[in-house]
C-alpha atoms as a PDB file:
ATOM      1  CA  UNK A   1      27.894-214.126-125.880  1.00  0.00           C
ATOM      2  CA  UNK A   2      24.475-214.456-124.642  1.00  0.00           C
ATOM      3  CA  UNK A   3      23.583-215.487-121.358  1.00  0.00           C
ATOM      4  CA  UNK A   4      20.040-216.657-120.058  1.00  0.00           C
ATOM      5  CA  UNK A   5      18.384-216.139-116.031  1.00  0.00           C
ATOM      6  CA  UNK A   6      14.888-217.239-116.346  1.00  0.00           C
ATOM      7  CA  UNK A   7      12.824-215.811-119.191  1.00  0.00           C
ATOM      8  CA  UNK A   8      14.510-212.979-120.461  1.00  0.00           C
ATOM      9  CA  UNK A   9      17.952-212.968-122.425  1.00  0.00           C
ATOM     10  CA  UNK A  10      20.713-210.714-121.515  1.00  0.00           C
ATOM     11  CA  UNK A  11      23.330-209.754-124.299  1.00  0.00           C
ATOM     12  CA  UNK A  12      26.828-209.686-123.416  1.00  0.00           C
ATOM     13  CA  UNK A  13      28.884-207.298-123.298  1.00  0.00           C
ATOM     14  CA  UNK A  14      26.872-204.450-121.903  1.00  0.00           C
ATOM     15  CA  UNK A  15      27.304-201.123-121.008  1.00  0.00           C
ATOM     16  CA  UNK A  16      25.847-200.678-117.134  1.00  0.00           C
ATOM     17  CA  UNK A  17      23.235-198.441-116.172  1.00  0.00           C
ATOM     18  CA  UNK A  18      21.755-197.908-119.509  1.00  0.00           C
ATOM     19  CA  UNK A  19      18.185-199.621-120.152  1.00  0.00           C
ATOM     20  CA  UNK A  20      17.746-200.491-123.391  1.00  0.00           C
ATOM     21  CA  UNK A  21      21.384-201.397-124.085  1.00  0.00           C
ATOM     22  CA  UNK A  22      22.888-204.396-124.430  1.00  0.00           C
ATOM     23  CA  UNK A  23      22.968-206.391-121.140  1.00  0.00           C
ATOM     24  CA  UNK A  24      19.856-204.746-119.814  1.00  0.00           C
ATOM     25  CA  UNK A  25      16.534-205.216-119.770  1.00  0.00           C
ATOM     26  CA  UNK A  26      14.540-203.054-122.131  1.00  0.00           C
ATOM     27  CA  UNK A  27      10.686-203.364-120.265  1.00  0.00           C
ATOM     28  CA  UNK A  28       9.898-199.736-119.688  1.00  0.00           C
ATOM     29  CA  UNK A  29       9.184-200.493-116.040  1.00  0.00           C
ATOM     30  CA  UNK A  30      12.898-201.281-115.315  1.00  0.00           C
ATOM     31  CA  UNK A  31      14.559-198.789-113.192  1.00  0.00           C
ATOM     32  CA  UNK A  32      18.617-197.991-113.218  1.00  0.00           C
ATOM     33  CA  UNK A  33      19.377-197.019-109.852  1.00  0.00           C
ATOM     34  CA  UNK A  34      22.927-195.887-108.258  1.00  0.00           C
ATOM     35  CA  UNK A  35      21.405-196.527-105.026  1.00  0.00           C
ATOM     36  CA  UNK A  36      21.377-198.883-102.701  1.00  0.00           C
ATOM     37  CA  UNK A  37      20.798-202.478-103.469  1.00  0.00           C
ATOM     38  CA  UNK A  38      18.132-204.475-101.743  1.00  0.00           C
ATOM     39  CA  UNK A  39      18.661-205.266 -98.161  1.00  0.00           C
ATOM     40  CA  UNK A  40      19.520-209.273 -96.947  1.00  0.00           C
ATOM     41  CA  UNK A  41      18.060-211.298 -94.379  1.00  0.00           C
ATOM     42  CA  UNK A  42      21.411-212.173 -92.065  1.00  0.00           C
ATOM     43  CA  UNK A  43      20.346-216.164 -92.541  1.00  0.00           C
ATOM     44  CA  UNK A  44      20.701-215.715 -96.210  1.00  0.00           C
ATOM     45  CA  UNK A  45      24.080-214.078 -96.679  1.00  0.00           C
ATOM     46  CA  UNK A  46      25.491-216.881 -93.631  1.00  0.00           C
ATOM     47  CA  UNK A  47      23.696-219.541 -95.715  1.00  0.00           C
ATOM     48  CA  UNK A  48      25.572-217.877 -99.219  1.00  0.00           C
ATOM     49  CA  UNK A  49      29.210-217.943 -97.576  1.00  0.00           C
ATOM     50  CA  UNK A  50      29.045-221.157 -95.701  1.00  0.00           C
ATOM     51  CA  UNK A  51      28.164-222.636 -99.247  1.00  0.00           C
ATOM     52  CA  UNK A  52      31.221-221.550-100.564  1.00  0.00           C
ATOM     53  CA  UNK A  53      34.595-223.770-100.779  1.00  0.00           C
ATOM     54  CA  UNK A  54      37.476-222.854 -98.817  1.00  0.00           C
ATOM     55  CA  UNK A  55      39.345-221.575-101.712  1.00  0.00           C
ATOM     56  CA  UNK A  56      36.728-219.045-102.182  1.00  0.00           C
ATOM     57  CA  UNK A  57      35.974-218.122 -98.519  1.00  0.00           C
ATOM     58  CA  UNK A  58      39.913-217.016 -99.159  1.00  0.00           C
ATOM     59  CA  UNK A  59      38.476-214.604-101.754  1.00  0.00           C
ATOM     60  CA  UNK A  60      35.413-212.872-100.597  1.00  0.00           C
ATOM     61  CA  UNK A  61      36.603-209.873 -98.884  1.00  0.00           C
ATOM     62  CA  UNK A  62      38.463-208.666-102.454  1.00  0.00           C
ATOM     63  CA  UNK A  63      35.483-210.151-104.269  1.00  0.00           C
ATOM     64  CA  UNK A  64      32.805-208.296-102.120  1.00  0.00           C
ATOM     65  CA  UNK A  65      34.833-204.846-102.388  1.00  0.00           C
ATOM     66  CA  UNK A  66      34.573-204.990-106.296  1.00  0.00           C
ATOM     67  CA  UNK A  67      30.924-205.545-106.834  1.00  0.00           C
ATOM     68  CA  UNK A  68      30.015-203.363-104.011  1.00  0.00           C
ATOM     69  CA  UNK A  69      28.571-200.017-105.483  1.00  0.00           C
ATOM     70  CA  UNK A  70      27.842-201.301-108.886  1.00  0.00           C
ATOM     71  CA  UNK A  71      24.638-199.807-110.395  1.00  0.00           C
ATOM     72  CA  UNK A  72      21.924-201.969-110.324  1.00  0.00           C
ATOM     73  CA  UNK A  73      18.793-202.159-113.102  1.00  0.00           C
ATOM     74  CA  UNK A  74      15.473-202.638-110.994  1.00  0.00           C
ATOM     75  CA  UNK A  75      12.046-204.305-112.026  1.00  0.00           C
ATOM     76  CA  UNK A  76       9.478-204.843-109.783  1.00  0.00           C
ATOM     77  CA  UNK A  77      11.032-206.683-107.452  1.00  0.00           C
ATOM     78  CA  UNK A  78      14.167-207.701-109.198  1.00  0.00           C
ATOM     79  CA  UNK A  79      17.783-206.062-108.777  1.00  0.00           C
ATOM     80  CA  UNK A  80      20.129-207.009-111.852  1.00  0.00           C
ATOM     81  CA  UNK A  81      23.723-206.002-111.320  1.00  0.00           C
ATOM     82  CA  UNK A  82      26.508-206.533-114.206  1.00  0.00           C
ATOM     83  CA  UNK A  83      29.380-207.753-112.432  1.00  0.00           C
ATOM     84  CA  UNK A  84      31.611-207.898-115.757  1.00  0.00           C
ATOM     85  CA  UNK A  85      30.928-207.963-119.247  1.00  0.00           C
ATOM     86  CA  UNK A  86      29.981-212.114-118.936  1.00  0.00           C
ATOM     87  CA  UNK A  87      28.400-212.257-115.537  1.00  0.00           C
ATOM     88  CA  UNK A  88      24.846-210.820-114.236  1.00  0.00           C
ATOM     89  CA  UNK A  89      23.490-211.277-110.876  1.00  0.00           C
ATOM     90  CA  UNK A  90      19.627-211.422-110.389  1.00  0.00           C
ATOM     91  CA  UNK A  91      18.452-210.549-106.548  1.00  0.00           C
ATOM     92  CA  UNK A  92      14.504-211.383-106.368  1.00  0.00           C
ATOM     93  CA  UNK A  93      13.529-209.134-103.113  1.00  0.00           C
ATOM     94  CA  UNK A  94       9.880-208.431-102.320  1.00  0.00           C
ATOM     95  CA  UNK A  95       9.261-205.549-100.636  1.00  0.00           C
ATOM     96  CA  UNK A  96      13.016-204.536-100.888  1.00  0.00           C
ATOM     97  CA  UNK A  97      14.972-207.897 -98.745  1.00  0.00           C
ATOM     98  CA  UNK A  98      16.478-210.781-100.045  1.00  0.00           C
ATOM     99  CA  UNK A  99      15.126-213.966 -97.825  1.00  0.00           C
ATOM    100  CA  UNK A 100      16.455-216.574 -99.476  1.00  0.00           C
ATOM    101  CA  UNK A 101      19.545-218.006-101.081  1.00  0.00           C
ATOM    102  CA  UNK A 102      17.333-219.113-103.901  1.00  0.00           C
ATOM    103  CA  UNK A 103      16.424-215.812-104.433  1.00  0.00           C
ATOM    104  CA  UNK A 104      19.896-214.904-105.501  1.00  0.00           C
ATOM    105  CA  UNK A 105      20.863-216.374-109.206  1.00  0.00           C
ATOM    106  CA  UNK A 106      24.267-215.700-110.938  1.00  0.00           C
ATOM    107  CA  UNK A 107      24.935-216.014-114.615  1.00  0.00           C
ATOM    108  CA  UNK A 108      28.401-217.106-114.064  1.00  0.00           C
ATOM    109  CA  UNK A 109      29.579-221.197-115.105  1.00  0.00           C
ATOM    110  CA  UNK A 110      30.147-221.948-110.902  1.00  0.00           C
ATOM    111  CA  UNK A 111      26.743-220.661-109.980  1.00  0.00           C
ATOM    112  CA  UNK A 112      25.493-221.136-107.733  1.00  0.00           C
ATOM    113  CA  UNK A 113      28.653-222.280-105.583  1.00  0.00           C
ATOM    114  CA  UNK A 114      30.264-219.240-106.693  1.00  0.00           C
ATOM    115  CA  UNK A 115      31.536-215.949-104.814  1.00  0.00           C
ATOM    116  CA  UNK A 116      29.686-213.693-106.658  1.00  0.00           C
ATOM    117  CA  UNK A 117      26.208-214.316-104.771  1.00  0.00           C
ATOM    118  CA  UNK A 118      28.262-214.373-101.609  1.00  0.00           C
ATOM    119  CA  UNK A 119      30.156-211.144-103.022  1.00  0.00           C
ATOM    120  CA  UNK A 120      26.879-209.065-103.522  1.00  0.00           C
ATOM    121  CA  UNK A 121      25.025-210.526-100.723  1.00  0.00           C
ATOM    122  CA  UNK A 122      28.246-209.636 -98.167  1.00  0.00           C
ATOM    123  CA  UNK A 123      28.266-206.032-100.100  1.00  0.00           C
ATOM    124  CA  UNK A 124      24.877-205.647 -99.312  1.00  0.00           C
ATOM    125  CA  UNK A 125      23.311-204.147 -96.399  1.00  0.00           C
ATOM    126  CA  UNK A 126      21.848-206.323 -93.676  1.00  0.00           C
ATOM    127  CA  UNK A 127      17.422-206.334 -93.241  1.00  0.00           C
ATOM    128  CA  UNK A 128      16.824-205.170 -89.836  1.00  0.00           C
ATOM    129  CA  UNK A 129      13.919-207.636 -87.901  1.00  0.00           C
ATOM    130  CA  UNK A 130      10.901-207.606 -89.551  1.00  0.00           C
ATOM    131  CA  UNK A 131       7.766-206.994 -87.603  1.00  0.00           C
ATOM    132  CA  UNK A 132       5.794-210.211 -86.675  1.00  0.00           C
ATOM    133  CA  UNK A 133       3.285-211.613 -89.518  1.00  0.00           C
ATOM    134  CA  UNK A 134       5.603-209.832 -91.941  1.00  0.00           C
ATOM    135  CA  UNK A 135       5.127-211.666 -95.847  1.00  0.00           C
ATOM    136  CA  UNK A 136       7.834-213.957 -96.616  1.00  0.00           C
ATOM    137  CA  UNK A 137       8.177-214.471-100.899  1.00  0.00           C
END
């Protein structure tokens, strides 16, 4: 299976946390980290969940617990975590926070009304205030 977020093809399955592999990226800049993921605005992960039907409100809490800790490939300023062997999860974050919903993009058939983006983004840790005149991307 071969699954496509934005330019650059991802083959399914993969084996996590080894560039080069299949289902990660192989430019040289990419960066396999166990460490933490990028940081969320609070807006953004509220935004995410609210989003989500009541069906799959039901399921977050189990959902964010099984993504949370997965290794995550980093280039420039893009996280990609393999949530399965079928589903990848892109988080664009400049300067290390997500602020934006649009900035989180899931491989998965539901996307982007799925739990995985509200999964990762509840997993993840939340941005403290910027300082005023911060950048927004």
């Amino acid at each position: 299976m071969t699954e496509r977020l934005d330019e650059q093809t991802v083959e399914q399955p993969g084996t996590v946390g080894q560039p080069g592999t299949a289902g990660q990226p192989t430019d040289p800049r990419a960066e396999t980290t166990d460490g933490p993921w990028p940081s969320v605005r609070p807006e953004v992960v509220a935004e995410v969940v609210a989003a989500l039907s009541p069906r799959l409100q039901k399921r977050l809490d189990g959902a964010a617990a099984k993504v949370a800790g997965r290794p995550a490939v980093r280039t420039g300023d893009e996280w990609r975590i393999l949530l399965d062997d079928e589903v990848a999860l892109v988080l664009h974050a400049p300067g290390g926070v997500v602020r934006a919903a649009d900035a989180v993009r899931c491989g998965c058939l539901l996307a982007p009304a799925c739990v995985h983006r509200a999964a990762v983004l509840s997993a993840a840790r939340l941005a403290t205030d910027e300082p005023e005149g911060a950048a927004e991307a």
